[in-house]
N, C-alpha and C. Protein backbone atom coordinates (compact mmCIF):
# COMPACT_ATOMS: atom_id res chain seq x y z
N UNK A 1 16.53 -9.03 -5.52
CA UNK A 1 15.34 -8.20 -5.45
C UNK A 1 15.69 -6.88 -4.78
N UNK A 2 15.75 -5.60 -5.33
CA UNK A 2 15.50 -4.30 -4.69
C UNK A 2 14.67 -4.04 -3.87
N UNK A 3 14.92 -2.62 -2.42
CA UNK A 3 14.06 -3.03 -1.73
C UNK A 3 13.01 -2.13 -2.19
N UNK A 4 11.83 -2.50 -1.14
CA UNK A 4 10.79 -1.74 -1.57
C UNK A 4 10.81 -0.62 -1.07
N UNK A 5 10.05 0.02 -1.92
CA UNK A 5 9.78 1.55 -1.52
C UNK A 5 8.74 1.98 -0.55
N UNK A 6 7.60 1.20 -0.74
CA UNK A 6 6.15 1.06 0.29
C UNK A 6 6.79 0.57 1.51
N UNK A 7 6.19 0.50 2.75
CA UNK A 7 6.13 -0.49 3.51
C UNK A 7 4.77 -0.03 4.35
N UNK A 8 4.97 -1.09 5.18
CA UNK A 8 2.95 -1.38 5.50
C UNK A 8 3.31 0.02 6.67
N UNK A 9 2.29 0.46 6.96
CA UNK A 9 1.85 1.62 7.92
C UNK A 9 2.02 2.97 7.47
N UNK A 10 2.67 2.77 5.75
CA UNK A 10 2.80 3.68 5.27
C UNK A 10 1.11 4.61 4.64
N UNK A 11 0.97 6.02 4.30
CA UNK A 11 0.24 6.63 3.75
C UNK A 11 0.10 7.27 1.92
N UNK A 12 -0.66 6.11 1.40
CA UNK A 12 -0.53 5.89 0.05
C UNK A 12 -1.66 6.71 -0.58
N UNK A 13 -1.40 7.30 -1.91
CA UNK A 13 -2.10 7.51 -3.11
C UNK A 13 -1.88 6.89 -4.27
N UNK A 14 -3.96 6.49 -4.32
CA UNK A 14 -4.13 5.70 -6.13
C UNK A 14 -4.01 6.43 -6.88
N UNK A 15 -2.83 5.77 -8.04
CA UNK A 15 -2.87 7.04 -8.74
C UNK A 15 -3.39 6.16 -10.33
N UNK A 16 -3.85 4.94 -10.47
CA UNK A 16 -4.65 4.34 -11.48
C UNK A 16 -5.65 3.52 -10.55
N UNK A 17 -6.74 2.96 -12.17
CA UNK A 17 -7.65 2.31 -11.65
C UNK A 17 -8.62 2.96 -11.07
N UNK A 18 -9.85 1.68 -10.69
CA UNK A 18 -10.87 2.49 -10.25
C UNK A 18 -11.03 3.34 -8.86
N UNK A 19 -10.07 3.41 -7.92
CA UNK A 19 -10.05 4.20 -7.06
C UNK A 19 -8.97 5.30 -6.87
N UNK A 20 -8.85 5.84 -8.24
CA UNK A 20 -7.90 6.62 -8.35
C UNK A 20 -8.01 7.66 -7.87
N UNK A 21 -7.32 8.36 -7.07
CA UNK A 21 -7.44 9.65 -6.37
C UNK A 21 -7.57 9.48 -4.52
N UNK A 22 -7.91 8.04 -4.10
CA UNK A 22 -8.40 8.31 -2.84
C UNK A 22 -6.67 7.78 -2.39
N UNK A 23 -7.07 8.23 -0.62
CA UNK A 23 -5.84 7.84 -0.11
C UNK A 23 -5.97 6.83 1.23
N UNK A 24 -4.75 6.28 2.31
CA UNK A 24 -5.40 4.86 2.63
C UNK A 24 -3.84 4.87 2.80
N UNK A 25 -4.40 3.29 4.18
CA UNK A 25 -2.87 3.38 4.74
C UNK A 25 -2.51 2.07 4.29
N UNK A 26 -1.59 1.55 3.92
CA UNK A 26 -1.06 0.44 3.87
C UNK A 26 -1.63 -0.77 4.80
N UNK A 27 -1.94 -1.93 4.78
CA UNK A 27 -2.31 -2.51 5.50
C UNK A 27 -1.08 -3.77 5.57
N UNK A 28 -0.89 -4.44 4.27
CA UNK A 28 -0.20 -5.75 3.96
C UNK A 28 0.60 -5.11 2.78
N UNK A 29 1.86 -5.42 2.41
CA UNK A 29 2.73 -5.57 1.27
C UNK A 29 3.40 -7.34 1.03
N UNK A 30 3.32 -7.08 -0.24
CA UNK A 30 3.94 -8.94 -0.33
C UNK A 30 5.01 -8.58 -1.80
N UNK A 31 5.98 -8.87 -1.19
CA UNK A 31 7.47 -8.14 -1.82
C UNK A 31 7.46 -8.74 -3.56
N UNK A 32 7.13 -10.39 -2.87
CA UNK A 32 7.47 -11.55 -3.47
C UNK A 32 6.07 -11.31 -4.96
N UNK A 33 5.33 -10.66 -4.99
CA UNK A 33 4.00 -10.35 -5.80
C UNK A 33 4.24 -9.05 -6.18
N UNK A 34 4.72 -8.18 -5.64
CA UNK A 34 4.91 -6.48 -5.98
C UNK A 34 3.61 -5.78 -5.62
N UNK A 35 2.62 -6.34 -4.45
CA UNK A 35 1.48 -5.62 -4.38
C UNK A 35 1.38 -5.20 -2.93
N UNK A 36 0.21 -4.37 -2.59
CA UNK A 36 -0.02 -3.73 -1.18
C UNK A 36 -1.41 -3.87 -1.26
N UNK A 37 -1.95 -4.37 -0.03
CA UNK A 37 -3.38 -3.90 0.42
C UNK A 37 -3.37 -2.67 1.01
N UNK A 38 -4.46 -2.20 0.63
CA UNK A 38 -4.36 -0.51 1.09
C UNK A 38 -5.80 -0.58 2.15
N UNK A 39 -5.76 -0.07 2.83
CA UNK A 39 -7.00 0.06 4.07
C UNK A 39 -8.15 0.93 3.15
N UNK A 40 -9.46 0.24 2.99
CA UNK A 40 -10.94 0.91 2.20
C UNK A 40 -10.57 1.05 0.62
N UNK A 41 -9.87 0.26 -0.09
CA UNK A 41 -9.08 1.21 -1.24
C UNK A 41 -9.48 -0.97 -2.38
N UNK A 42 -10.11 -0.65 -3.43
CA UNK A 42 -10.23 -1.86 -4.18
C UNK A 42 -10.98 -3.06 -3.44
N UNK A 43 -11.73 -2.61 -2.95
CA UNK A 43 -12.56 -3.48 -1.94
C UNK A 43 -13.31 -4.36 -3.12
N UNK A 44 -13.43 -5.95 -2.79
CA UNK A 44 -14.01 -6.88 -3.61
C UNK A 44 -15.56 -7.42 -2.71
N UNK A 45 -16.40 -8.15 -3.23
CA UNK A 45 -17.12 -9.33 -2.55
C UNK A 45 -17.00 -10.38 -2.93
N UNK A 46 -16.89 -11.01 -1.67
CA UNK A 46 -16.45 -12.25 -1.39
C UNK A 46 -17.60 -13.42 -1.26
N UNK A 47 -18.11 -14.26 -1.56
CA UNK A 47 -19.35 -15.16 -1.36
C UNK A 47 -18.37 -16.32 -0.53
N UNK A 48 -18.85 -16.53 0.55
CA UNK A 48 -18.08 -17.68 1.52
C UNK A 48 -19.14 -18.19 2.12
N UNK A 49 -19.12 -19.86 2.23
CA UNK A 49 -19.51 -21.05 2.98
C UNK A 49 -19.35 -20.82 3.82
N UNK A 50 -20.38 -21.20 4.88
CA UNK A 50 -20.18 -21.58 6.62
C UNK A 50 -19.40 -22.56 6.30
N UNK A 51 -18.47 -22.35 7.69
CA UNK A 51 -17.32 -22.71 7.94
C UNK A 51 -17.03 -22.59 9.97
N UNK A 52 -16.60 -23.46 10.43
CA UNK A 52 -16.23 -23.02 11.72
C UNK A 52 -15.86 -21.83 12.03
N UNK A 53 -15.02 -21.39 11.25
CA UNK A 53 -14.44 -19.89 11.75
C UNK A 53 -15.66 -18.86 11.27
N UNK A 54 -16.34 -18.95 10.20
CA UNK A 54 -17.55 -18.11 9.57
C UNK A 54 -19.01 -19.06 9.96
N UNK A 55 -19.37 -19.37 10.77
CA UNK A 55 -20.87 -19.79 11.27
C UNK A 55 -21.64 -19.06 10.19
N UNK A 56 -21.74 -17.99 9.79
CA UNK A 56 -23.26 -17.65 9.35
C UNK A 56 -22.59 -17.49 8.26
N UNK A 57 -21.48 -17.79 7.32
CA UNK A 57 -21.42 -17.47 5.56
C UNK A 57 -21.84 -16.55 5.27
N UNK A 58 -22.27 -16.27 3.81
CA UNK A 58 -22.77 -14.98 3.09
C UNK A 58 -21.51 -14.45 2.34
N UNK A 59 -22.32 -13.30 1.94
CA UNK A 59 -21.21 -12.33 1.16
C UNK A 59 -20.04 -11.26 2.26
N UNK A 60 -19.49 -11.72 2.58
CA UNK A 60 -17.79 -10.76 2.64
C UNK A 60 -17.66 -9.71 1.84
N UNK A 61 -17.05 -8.36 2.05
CA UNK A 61 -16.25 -7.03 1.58
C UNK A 61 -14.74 -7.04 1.92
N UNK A 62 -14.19 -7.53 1.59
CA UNK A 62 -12.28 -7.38 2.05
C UNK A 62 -11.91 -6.51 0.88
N UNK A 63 -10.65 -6.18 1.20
CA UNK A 63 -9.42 -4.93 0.82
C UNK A 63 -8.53 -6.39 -0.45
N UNK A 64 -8.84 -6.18 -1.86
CA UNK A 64 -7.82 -7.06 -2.77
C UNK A 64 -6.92 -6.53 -2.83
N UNK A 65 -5.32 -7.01 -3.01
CA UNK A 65 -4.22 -6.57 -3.47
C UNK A 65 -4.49 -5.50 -4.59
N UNK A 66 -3.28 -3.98 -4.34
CA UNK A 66 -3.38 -3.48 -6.01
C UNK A 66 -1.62 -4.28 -6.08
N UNK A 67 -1.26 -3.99 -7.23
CA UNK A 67 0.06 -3.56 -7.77
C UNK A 67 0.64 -2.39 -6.75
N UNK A 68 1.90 -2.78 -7.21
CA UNK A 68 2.89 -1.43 -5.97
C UNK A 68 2.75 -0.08 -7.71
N UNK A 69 2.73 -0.28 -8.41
CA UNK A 69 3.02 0.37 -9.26
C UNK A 69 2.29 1.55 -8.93
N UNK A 70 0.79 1.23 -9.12
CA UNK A 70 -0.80 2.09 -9.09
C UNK A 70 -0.80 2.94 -7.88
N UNK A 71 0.06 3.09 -6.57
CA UNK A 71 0.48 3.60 -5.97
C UNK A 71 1.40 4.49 -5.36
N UNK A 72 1.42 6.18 -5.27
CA UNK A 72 2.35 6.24 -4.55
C UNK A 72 1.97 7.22 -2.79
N UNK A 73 3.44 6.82 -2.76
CA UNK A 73 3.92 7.64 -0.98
C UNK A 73 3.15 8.66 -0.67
N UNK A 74 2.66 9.04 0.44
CA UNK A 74 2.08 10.90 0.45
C UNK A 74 3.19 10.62 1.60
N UNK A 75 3.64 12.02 1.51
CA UNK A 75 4.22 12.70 2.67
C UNK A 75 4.05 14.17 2.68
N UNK A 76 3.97 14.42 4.05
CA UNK A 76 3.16 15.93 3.90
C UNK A 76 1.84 16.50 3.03
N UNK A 77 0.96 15.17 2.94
CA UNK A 77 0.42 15.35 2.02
C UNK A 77 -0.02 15.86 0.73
N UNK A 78 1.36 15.52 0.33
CA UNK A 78 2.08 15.43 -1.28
C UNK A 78 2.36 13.60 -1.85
N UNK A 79 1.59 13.53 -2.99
CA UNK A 79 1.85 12.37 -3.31
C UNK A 79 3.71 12.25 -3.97
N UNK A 80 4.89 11.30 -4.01
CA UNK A 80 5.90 11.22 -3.90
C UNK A 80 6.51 10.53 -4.21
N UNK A 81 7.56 10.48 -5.24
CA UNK A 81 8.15 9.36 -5.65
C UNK A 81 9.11 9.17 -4.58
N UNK A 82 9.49 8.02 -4.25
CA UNK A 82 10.59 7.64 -3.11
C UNK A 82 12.09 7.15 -3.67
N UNK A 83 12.98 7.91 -3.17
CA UNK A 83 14.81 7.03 -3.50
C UNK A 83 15.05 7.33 -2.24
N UNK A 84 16.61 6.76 -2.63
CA UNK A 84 17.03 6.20 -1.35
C UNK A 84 18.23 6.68 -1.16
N UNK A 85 19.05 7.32 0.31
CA UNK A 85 19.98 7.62 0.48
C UNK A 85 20.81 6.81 1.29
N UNK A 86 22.23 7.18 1.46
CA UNK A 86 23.18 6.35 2.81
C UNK A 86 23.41 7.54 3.89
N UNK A 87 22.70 7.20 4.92
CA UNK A 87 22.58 8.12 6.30
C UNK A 87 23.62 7.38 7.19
N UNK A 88 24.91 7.90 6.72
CA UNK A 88 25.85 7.45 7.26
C UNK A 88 26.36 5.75 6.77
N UNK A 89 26.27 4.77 7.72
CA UNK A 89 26.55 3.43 7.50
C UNK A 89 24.48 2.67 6.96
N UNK A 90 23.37 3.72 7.33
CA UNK A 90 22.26 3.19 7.07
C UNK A 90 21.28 3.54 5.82
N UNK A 91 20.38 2.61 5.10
CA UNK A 91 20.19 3.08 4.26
C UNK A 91 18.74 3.99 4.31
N UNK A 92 18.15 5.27 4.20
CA UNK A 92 17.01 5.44 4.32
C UNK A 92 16.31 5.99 2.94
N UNK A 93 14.83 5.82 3.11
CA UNK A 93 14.12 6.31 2.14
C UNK A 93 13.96 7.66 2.17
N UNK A 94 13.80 8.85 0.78
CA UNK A 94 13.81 9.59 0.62
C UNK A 94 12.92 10.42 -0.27
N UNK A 95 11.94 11.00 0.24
CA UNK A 95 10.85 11.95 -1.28
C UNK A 95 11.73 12.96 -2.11
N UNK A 96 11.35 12.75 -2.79
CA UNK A 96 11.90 13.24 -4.33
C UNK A 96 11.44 14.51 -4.40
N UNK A 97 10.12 14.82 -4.24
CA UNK A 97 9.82 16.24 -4.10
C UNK A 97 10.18 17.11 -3.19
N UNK A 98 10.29 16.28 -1.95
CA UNK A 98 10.86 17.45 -0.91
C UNK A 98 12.00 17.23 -0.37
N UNK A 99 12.92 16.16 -0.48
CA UNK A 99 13.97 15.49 -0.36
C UNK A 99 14.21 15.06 0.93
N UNK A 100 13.48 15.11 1.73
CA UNK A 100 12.66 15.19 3.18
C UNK A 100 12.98 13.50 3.45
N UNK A 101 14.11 12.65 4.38
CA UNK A 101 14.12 11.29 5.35
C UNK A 101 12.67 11.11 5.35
N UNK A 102 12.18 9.59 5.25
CA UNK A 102 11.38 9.71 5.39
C UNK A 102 11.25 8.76 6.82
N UNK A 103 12.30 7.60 6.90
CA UNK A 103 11.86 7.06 7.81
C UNK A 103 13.46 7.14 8.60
């Protein structure tokens, strides 16, 4: 598996789907699925049973997985395709538009 390009705390743009255009920080990535929860970004409702941990049930709003695809990087607030360089013996990520380390 290649690594990923996202990682969580990162600052993402939708660039399909129905929240295309807004932006949002990474919350969760799951390598093993190819998706990211993005913070306010594909929000679902949820209908959940009382439950010990949920006493009063009802309808829930949580953040669903998108695809890593439907997403990319902002840096400098420029949306960004990401590659990758060797910074010496380490490997780091790199924007394509501005060629700018990113981490």
């Amino acid at each position: 598996m290649s690594a990923m390009k996202i990682k969580k705390g990162d600052t993402v743009k939708v660039i399909a789907g129905k929240d295309n255009g807004k932006e949002g920080k990474v919350l969760a990535v799951n390598a093993k699925d190819n998706t990211v929860v993005v913070e306010n970004i594909n929000k679902v409702t949820k209908h959940s049973k009382p439950s010990a941990a949920n006493q009063q049930g009802g309808i829930i709003t949580k953040e669903a997985p998108l695809h890593i695809s439907n997403v990319m990087l902002v840096v400098d607030g420029q949306a960004t395709r990401v590659g990758f360089q060797m910074d010496g013996d380490k490997k780091v990520r790199v924007a394509k538009k501005t060629g700018k380390v990113i981490d």
